[in-house]
C-alpha atoms as a PDB file:
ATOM      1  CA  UNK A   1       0.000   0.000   0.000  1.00  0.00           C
ATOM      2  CA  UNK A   2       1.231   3.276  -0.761  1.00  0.00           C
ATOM      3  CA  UNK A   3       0.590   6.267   1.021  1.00  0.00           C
ATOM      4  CA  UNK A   4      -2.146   7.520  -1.227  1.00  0.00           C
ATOM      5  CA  UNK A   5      -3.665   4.520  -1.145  1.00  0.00           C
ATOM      6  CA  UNK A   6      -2.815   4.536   2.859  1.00  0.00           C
ATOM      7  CA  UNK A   7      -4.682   7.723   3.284  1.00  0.00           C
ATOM      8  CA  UNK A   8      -8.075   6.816   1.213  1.00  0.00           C
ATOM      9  CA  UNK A   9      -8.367   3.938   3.562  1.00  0.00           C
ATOM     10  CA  UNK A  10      -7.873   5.925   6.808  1.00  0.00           C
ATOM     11  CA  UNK A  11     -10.070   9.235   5.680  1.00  0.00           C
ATOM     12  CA  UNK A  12     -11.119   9.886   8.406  1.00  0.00           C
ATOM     13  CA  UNK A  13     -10.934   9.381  13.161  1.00  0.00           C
ATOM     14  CA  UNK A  14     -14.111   6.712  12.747  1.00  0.00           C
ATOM     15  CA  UNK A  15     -12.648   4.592  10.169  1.00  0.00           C
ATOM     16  CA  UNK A  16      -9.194   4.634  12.137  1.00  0.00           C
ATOM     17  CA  UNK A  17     -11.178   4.244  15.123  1.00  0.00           C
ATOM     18  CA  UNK A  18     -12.583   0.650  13.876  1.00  0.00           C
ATOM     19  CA  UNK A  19      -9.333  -0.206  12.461  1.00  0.00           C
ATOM     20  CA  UNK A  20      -7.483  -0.122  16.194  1.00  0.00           C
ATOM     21  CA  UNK A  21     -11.273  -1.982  17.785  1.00  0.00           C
ATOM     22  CA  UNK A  22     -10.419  -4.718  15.098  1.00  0.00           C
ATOM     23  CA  UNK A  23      -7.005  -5.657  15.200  1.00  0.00           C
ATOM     24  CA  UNK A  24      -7.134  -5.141  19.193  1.00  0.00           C
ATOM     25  CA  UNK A  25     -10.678  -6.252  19.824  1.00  0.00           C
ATOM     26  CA  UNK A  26     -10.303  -9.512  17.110  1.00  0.00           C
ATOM     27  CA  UNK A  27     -12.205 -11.847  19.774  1.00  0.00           C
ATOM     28  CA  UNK A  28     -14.753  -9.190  21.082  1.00  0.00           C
ATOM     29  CA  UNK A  29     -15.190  -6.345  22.512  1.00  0.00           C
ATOM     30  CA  UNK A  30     -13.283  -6.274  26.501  1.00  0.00           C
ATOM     31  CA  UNK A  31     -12.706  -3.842  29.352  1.00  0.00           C
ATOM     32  CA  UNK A  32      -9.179  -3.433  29.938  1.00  0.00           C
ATOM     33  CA  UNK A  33      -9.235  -2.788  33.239  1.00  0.00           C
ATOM     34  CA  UNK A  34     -11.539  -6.414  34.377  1.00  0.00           C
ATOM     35  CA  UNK A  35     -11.577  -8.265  31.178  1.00  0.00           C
ATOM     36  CA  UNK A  36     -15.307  -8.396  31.445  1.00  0.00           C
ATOM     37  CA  UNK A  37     -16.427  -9.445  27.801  1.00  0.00           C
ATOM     38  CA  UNK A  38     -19.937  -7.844  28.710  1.00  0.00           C
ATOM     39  CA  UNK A  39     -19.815  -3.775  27.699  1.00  0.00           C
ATOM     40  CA  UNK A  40     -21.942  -1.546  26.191  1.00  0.00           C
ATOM     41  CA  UNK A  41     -21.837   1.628  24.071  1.00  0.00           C
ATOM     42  CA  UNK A  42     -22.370   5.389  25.563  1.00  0.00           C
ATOM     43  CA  UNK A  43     -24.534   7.599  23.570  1.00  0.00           C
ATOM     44  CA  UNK A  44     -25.769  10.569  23.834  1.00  0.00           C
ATOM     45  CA  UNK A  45     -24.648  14.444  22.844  1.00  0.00           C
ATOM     46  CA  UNK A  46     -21.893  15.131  24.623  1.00  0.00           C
ATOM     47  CA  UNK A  47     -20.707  11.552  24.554  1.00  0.00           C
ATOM     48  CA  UNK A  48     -17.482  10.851  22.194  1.00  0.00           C
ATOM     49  CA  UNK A  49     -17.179   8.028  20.085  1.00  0.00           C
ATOM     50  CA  UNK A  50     -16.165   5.009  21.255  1.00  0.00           C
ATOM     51  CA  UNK A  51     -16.504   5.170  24.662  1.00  0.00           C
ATOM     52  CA  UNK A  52     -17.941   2.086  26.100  1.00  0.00           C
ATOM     53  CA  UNK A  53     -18.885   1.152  29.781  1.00  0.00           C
ATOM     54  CA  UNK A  54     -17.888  -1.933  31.251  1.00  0.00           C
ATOM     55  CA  UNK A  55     -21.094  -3.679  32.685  1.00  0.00           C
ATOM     56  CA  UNK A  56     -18.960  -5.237  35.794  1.00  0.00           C
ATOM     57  CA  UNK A  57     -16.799  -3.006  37.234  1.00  0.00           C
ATOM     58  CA  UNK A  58     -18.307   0.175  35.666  1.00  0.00           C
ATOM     59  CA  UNK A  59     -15.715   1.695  34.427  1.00  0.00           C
ATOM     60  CA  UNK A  60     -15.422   4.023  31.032  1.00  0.00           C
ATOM     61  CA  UNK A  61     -12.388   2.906  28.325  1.00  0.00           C
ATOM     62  CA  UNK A  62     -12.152   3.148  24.953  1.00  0.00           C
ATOM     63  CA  UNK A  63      -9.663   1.512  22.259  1.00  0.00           C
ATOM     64  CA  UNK A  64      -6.716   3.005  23.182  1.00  0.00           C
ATOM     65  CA  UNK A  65      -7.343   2.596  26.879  1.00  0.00           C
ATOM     66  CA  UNK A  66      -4.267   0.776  28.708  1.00  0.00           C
ATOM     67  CA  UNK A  67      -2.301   1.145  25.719  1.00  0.00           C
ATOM     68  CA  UNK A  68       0.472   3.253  24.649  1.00  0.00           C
ATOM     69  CA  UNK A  69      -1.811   5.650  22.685  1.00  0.00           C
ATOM     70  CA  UNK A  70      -3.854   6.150  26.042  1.00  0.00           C
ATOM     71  CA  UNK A  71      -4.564   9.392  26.785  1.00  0.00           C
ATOM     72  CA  UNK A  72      -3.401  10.989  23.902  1.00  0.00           C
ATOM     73  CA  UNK A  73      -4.232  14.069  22.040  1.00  0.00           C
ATOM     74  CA  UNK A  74      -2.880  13.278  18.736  1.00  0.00           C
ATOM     75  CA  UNK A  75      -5.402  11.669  16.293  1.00  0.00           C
ATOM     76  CA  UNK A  76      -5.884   8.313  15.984  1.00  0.00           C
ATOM     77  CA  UNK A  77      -5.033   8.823  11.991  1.00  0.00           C
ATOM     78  CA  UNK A  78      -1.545  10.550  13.146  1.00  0.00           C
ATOM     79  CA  UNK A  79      -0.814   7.265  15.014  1.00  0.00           C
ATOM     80  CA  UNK A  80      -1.188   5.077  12.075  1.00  0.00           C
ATOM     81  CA  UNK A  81       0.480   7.479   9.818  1.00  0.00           C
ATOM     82  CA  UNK A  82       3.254   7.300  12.012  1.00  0.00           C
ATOM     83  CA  UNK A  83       3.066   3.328  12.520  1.00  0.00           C
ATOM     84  CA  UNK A  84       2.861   3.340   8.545  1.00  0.00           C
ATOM     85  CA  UNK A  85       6.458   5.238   8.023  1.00  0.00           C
ATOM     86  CA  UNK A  86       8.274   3.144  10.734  1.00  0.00           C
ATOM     87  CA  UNK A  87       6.832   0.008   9.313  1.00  0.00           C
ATOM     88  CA  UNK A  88       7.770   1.100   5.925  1.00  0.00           C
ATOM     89  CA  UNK A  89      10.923   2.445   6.406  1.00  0.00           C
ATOM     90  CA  UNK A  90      13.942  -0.043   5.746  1.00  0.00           C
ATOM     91  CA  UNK A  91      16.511   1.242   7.715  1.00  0.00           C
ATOM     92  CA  UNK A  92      14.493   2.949  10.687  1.00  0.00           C
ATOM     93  CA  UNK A  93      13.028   6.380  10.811  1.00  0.00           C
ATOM     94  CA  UNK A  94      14.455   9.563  13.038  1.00  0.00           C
ATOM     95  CA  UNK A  95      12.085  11.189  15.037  1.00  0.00           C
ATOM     96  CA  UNK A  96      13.161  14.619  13.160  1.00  0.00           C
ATOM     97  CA  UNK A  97      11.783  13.332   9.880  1.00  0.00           C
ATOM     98  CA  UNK A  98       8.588  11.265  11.463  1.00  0.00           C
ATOM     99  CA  UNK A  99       7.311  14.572  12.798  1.00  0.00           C
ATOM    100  CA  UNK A 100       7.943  16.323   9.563  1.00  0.00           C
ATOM    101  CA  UNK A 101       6.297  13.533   7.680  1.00  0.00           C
ATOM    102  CA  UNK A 102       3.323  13.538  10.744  1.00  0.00           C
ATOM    103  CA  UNK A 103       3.033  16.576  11.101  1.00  0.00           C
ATOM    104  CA  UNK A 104       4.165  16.928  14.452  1.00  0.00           C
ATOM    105  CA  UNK A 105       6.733  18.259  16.496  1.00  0.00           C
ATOM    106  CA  UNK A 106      10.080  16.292  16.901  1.00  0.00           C
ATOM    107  CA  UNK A 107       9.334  15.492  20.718  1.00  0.00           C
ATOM    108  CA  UNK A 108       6.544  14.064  19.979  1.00  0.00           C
ATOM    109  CA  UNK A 109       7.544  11.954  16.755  1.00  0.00           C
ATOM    110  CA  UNK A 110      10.292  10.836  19.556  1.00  0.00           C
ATOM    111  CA  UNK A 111       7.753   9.869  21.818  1.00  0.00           C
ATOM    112  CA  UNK A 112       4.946   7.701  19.494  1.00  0.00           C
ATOM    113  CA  UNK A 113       8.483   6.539  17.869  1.00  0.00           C
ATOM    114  CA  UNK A 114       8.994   4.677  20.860  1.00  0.00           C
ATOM    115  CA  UNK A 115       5.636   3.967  21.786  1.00  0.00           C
ATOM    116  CA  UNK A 116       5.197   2.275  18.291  1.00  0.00           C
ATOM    117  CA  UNK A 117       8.047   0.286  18.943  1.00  0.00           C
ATOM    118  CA  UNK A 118       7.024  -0.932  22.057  1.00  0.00           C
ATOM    119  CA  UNK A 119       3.448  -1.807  20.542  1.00  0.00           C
ATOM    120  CA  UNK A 120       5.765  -4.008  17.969  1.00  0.00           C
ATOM    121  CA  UNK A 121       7.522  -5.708  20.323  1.00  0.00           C
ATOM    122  CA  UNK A 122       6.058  -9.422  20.498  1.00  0.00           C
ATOM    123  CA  UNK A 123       6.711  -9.577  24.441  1.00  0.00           C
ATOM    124  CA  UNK A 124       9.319 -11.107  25.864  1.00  0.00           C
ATOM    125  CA  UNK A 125       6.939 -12.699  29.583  1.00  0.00           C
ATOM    126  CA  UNK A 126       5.580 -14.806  26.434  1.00  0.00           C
ATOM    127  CA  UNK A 127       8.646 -16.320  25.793  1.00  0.00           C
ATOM    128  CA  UNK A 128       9.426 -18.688  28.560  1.00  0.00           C
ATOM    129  CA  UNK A 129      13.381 -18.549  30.603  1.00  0.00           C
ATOM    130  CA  UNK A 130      15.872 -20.708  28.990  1.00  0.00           C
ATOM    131  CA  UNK A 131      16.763 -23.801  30.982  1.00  0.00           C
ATOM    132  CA  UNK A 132      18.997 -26.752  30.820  1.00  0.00           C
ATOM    133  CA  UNK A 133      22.090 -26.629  29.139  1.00  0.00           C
ATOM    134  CA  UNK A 134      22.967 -23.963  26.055  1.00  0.00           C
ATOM    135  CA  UNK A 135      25.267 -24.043  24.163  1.00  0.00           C
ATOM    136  CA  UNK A 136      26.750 -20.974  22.688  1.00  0.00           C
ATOM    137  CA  UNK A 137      29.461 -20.410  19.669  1.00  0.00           C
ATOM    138  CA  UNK A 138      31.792 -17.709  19.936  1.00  0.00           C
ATOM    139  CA  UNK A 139      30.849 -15.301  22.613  1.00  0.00           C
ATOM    140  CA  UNK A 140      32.842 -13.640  24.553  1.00  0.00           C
ATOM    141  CA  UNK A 141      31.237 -12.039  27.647  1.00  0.00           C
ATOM    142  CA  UNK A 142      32.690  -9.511  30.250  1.00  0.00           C
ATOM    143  CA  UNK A 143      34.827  -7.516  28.137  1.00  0.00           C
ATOM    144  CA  UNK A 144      38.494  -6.090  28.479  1.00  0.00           C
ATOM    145  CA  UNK A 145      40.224  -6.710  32.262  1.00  0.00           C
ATOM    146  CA  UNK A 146      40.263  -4.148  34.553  1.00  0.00           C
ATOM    147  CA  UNK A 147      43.560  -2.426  35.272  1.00  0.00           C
ATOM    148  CA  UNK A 148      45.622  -3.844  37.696  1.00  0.00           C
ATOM    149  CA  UNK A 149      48.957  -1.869  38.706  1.00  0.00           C
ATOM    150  CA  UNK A 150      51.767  -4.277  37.511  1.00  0.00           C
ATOM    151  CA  UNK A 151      49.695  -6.988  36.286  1.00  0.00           C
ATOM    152  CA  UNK A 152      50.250  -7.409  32.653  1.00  0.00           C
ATOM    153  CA  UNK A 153      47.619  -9.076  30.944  1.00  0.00           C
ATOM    154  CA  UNK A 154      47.214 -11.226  27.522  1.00  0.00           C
ATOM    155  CA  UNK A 155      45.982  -8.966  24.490  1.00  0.00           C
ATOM    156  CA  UNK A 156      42.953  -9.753  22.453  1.00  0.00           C
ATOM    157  CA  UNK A 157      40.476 -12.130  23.237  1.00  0.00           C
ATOM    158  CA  UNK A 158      42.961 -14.689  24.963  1.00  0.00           C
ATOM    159  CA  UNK A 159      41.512 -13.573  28.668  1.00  0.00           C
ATOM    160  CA  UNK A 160      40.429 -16.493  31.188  1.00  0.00           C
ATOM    161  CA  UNK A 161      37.025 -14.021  32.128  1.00  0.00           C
ATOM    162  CA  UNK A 162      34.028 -16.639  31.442  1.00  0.00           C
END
């Protein structure tokens, strides 16, 4: 997808809106702060969009809610614009440039930078300890020996440090 194409898709806060409830919300709607499956939609005039109300514990969230993007007051759209140009970027993407591409000021583009990032990362309490033996190939841990006064010690990687 190219970014024309990019920005027909995401026209507009709604559609982004229902993009984030469902890749985040694939298995149903849930409250983030109970995991309660049962919720329900709050209408009325001076209600935003998609705020919902937990039926259990009562308690208002939305899609971003408990997320990186919580309590933001960036667009939703600015988000995946930015997500778009670190995800499409081959080499990685300064936080100079993503604001000038976002629109945005460079402390900010620093900020969602690494709050994209974060979203990205797969998790690492899913990925259980290793155990047993392991076996590694070259590596060398510890680094050079500290200085001793009169102690001369072997150059290179010929050190007895495990």
């Amino acid at each position: 997808m190219n970014i024309d194409q990019f920005r027909k898709k995401f026209a507009d806060e709604s559609v982004c809106r229902q993009f984030f409830e469902s890749v985040l919300w694939r298995h149903g709607r849930y409250c983030p702060n109970c995991y309660c499956s049962k919720s329900y939609a709050l209408s009325g005039k001076s209600v935003r969009n998609g705020l919902y109300e937990c039926a259990q514990c009562k308690r208002q969230f939305t899609v971003t809610t408990k997320t990186p993007m919580h309590n933001t007051k960036l667009p939703l759209w600015k988000w995946l614009l930015a997500m778009y140009y670190i995800a499409h970027s081959s080499k990685g993407v300064s936080s100079v440039f993503l604001g000038k591409w976002v629109g945005i000021s460079q402390k900010s583009a620093w900020k969602i930078g690494h709050a994209v990032r974060k979203m990205m990362d797969p998790g690492t309490e899913l990925v259980p300890a290793l155990q047993g033996i392991v076996e590694l190939d070259e590596k060398y841990i510890g680094g050079k020996p500290r200085y001793e006064h009169g102690v001369k010690h072997k150059r290179g990687r010929g050190t007895q440090k495990q």
